[in-house]
Protein backbone atom coordinates (compact mmCIF):
# COMPACT_ATOMS: atom_id res chain seq x y z
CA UNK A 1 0.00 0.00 0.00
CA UNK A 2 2.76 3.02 -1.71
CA UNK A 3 1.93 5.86 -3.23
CA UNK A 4 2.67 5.74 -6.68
CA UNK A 5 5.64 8.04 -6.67
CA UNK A 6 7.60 5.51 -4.29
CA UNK A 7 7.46 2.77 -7.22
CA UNK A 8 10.44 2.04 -9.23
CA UNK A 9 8.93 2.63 -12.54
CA UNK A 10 10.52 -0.08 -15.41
CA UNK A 11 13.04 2.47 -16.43
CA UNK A 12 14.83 2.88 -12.88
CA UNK A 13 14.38 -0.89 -12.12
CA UNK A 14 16.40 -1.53 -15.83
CA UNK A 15 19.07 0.94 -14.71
CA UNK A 16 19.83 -0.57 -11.24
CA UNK A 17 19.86 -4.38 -13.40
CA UNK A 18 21.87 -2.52 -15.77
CA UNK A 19 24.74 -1.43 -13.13
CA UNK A 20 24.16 -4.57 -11.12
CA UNK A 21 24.98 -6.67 -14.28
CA UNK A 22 28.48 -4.20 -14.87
CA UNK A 23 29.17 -4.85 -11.42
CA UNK A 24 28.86 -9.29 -12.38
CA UNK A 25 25.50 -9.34 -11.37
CA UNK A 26 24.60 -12.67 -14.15
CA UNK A 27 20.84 -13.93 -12.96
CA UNK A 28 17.77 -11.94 -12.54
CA UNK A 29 14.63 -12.98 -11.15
CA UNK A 30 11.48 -10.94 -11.27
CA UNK A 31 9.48 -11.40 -8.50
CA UNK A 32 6.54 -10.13 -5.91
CA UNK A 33 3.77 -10.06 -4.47
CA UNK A 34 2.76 -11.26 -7.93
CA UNK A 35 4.45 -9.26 -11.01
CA UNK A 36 1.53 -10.70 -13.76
CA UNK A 37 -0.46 -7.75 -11.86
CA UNK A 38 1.87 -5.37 -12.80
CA UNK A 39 0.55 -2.95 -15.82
CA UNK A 40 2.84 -4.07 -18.94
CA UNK A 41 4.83 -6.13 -17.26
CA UNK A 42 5.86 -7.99 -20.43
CA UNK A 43 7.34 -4.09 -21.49
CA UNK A 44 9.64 -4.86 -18.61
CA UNK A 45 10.85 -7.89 -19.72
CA UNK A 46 11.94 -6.84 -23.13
CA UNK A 47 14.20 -4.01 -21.24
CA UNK A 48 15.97 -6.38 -18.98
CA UNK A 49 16.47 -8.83 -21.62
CA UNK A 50 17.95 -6.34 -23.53
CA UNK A 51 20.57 -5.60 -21.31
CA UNK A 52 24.13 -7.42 -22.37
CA UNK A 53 25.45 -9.79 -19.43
CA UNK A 54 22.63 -11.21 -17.96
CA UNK A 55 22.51 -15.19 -18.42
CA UNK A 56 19.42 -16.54 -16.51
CA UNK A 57 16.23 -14.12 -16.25
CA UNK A 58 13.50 -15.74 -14.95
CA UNK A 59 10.29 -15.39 -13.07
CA UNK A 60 8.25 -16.18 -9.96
CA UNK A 61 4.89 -16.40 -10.22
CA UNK A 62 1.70 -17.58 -9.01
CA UNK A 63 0.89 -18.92 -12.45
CA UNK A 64 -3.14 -17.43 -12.53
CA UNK A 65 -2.41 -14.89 -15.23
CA UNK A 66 0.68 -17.43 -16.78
CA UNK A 67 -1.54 -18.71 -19.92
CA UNK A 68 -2.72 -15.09 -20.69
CA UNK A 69 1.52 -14.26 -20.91
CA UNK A 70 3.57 -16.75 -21.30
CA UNK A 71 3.71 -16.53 -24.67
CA UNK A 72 4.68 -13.07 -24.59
CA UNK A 73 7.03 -13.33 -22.13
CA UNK A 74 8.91 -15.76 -23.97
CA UNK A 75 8.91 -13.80 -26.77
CA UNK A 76 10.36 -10.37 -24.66
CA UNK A 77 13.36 -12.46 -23.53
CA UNK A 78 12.38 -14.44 -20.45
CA UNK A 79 13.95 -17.27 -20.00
CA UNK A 80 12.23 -19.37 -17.40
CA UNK A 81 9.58 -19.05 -14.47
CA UNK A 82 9.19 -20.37 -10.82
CA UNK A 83 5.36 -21.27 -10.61
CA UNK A 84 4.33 -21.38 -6.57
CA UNK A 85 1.61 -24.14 -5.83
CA UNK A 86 1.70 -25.72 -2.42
CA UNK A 87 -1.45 -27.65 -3.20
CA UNK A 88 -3.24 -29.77 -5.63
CA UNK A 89 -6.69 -29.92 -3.49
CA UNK A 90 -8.77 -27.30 -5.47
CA UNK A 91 -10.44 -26.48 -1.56
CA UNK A 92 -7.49 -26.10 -0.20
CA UNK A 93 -6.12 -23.84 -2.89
CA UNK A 94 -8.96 -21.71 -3.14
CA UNK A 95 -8.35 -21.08 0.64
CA UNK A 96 -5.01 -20.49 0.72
CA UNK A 97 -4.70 -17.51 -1.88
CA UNK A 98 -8.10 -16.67 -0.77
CA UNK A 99 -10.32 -17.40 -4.07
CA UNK A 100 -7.98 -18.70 -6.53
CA UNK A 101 -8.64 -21.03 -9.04
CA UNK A 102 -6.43 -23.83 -9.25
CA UNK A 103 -7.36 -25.05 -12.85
CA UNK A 104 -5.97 -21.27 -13.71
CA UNK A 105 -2.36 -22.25 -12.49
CA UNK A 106 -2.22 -25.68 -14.27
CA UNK A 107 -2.87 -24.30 -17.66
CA UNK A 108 -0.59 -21.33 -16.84
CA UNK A 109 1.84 -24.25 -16.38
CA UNK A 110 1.23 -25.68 -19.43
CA UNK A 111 1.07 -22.82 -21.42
CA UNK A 112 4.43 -21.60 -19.85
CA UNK A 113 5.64 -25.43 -20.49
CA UNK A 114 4.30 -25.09 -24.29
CA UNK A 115 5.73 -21.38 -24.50
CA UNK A 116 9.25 -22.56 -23.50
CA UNK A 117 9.73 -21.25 -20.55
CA UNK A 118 11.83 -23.74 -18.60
CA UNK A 119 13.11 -25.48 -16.53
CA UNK A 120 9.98 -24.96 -14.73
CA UNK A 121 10.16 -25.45 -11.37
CA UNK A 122 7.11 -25.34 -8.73
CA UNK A 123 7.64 -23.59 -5.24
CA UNK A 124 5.87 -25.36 -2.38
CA UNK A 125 5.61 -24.00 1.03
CA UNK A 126 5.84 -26.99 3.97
CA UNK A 127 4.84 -26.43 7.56
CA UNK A 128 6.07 -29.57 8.77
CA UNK A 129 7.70 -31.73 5.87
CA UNK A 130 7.60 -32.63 1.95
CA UNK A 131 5.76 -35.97 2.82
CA UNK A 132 3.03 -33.72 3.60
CA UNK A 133 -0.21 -34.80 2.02
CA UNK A 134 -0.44 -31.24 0.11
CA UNK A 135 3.59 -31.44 -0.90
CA UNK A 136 3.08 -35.01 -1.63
CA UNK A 137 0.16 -33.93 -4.64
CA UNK A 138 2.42 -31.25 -5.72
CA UNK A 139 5.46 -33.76 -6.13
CA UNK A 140 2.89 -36.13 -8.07
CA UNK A 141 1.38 -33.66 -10.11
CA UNK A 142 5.14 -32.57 -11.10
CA UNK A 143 6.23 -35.98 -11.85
CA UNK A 144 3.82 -36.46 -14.24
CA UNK A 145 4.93 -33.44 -16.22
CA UNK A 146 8.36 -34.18 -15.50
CA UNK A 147 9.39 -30.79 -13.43
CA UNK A 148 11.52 -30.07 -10.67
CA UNK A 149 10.07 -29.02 -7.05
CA UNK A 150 11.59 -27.04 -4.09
CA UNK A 151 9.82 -27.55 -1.11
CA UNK A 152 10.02 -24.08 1.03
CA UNK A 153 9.83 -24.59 5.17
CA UNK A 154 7.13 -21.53 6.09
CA UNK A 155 9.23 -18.22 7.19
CA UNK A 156 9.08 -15.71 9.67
CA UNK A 157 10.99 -12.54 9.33
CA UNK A 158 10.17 -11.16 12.72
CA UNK A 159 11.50 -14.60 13.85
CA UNK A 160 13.97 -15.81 12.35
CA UNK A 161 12.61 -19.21 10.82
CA UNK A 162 13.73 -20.33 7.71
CA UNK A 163 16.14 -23.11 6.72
CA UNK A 164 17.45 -24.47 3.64
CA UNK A 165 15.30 -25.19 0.97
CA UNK A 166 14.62 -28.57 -0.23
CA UNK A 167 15.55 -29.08 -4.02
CA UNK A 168 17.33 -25.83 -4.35
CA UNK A 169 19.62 -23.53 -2.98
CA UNK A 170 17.52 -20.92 -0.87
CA UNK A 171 18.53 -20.50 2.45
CA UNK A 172 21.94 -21.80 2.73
CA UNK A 173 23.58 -18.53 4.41
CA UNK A 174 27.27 -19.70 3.62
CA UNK A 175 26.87 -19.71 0.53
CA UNK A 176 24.10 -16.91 -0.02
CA UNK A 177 24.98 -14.16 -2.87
CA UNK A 178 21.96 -12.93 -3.48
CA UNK A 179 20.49 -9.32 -3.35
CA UNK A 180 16.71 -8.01 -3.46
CA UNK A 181 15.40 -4.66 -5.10
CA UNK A 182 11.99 -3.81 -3.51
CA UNK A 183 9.17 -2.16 -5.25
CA UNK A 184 10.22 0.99 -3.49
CA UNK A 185 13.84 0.97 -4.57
CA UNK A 186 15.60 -0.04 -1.25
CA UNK A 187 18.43 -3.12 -2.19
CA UNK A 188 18.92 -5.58 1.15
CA UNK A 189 21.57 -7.67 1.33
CA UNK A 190 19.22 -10.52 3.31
CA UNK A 191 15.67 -10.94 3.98
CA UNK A 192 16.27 -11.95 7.57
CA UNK A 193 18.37 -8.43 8.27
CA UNK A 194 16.78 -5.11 8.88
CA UNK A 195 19.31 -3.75 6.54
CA UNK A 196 18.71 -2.20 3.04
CA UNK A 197 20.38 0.52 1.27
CA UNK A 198 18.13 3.51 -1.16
CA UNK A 199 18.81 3.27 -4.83
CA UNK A 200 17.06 6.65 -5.32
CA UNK A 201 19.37 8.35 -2.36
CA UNK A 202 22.64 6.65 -2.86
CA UNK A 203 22.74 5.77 -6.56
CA UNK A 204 22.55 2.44 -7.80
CA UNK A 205 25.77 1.28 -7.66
CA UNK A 206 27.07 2.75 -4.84
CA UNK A 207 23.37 1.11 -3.04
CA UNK A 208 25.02 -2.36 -4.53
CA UNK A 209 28.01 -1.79 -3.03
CA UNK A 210 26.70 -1.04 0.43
CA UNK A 211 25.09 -4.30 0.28
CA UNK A 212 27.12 -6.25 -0.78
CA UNK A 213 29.98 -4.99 1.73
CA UNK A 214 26.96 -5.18 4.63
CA UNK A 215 25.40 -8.69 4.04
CA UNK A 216 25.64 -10.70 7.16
CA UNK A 217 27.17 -13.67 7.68
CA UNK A 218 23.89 -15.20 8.59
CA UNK A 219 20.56 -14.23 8.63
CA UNK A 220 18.80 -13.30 11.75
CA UNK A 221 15.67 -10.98 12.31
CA UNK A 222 13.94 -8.60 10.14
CA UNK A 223 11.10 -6.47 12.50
CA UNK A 224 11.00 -3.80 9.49
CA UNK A 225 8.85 -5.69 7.04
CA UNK A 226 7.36 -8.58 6.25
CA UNK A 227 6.90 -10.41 2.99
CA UNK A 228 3.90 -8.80 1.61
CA UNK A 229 5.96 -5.52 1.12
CA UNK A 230 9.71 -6.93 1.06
CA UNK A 231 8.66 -9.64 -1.79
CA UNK A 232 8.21 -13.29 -1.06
C-alpha cells in the first residue's frame, strides 16, 4: 500500500539491473507479491532482456495470469519461471490464496511449459515436511509433467525461521549471494536483516556496493517488514 511516486517505474528498475549486471551481477529474477499484476509487465521484460550480461532471467509467479503471458514473455526475452503451488486440493487452494482457481495455475503451467519457458520449477511452502499430504500432490502432479520441485519450510521474518530449501539452494547462508530490489527501490543484502540501502538516495551502484559490503554472515531478524511488502 505506496503511493505511486515511491514505485520504481521499469526504467529505474532496468538501470539498477543494468549497473548490477556491470558490477557481475549474471541472474535476474522478477518477482513479488505477484508481477503478472503489474501494468505491462511484459514491457519490462523486453528491457531487462535487452541488457548485455545477464545469463538466466527468470520469473516467480503464481501462475493465474501465466496462460494469458507466457507466450509473450517468452517472446520479450524471459527465460524461465518459478510457478508457486503448495497444493493440488482445489479447496485447499482456493483457501489459501483466498479465491484462486487452481485449474488457472495448471494451464498457466502448461502454457508456460508449451511457451518454453523452462526449466519450470514449482515452489511449495511446507509447515512440517515434503511428505506432507499437500507437498506429496504437488510432487505427483510434477512428476507427471516431469518438473523439478523445491519444497520451502514456512518463514518468519520477525523470527527468524527459515532453513534451507529442499531441491534448491535458498537458504543456505554460507553460501548466499543474493540481493533483493523492492518495489520501493531499497536493495537488502538478506531478507532476515533489517538492513537495506536507497537506490534513489545513494545511486545504484554505490546502493550495490553497500550491500554487498553489509550482508551478514547469517541471517537473523527482520522487525522492518514482512513479505507482503519486502517480496516473497
Amino acid at each position: 500500500m505506496l503511493p505511486h511516486s515511491q514505485i520504481l517505474t521499469f526504467e529505474e528498475i532496468t538501470e539498477v539491473v543494468r549497473v548490477a549486471v556491470s558490477l557481475g551481477v549474471s541472474k535476474v529474477r522478477i518477482t513479488g507479491g505477484e508481477p503478472l499484476v503489474r501494468h505491462d509487465v511484459v514491457h519490462l521484460i523486453e528491457q531487462l532482456s535487452a541488457l548485455d550480461g545477464i545469463k538466466d532471467l527468470s520469473m516467480t509467479t503464481n501462475g493465474i495470469l501465466l496462460s494469458k503471458y507466457a507466450i509473450a514473455l517468452r517472446e520479450a526475452g524471459l527465460h524461465r519461471v518459478n510457478v508457486s503451488l503448495d497444493t493440488m486440493n482445489p479447496v485447499q487452494f482456493e483457501h489459501i490464496t483466498r479465491g484462486g482457481n487452481i485449474e488457472d495455475v495448471i494451464r498457466g503451467i502448461d502454457a508456460a511449459l508449451e511457451a518454453g519457458l523452462k526449466p519450470l520449477k514449482l515452489n511449495c511452502v511446507i509447515k512440517e515436511s515434503s511428505d506432507d499430504i499437500d507437498a506429496k500432490s504437488v510432487s505427483e502432479f510434477a512428476k507427471a509433467r516431469n518438473i523439478q520441485v523445491r519444497f520451502i519450510r514456512q518463514m518468519s521474518l520477525s523470527k527468524g525461521h527459515f532453513s534451507i530449501v529442499e531441491g534448491g539452494s535458498g537458504g543456505d547462508c554460507a553460501h548466499c549471494n543474493r540481493l533483493r530490489l523492492t518495489a520501493n527501490g531499497k536493495v537488502k543484502p538478506c531478507l532476515f536483516n533489517d538492513r537495506e540501502f536507497d537506490v534513489r538516495e545513494l545511486g545504484a551502484a554505490e546502493a550495490i556496493r553497500l550491500a554487498v559490503i553489509g550482508k551478514p554472515e547469517c541471517g537473523s531478524h527482520n522487525y522492518t517488514g514482512e513479505f507482503y511488502n519486502i517480496g516473497g
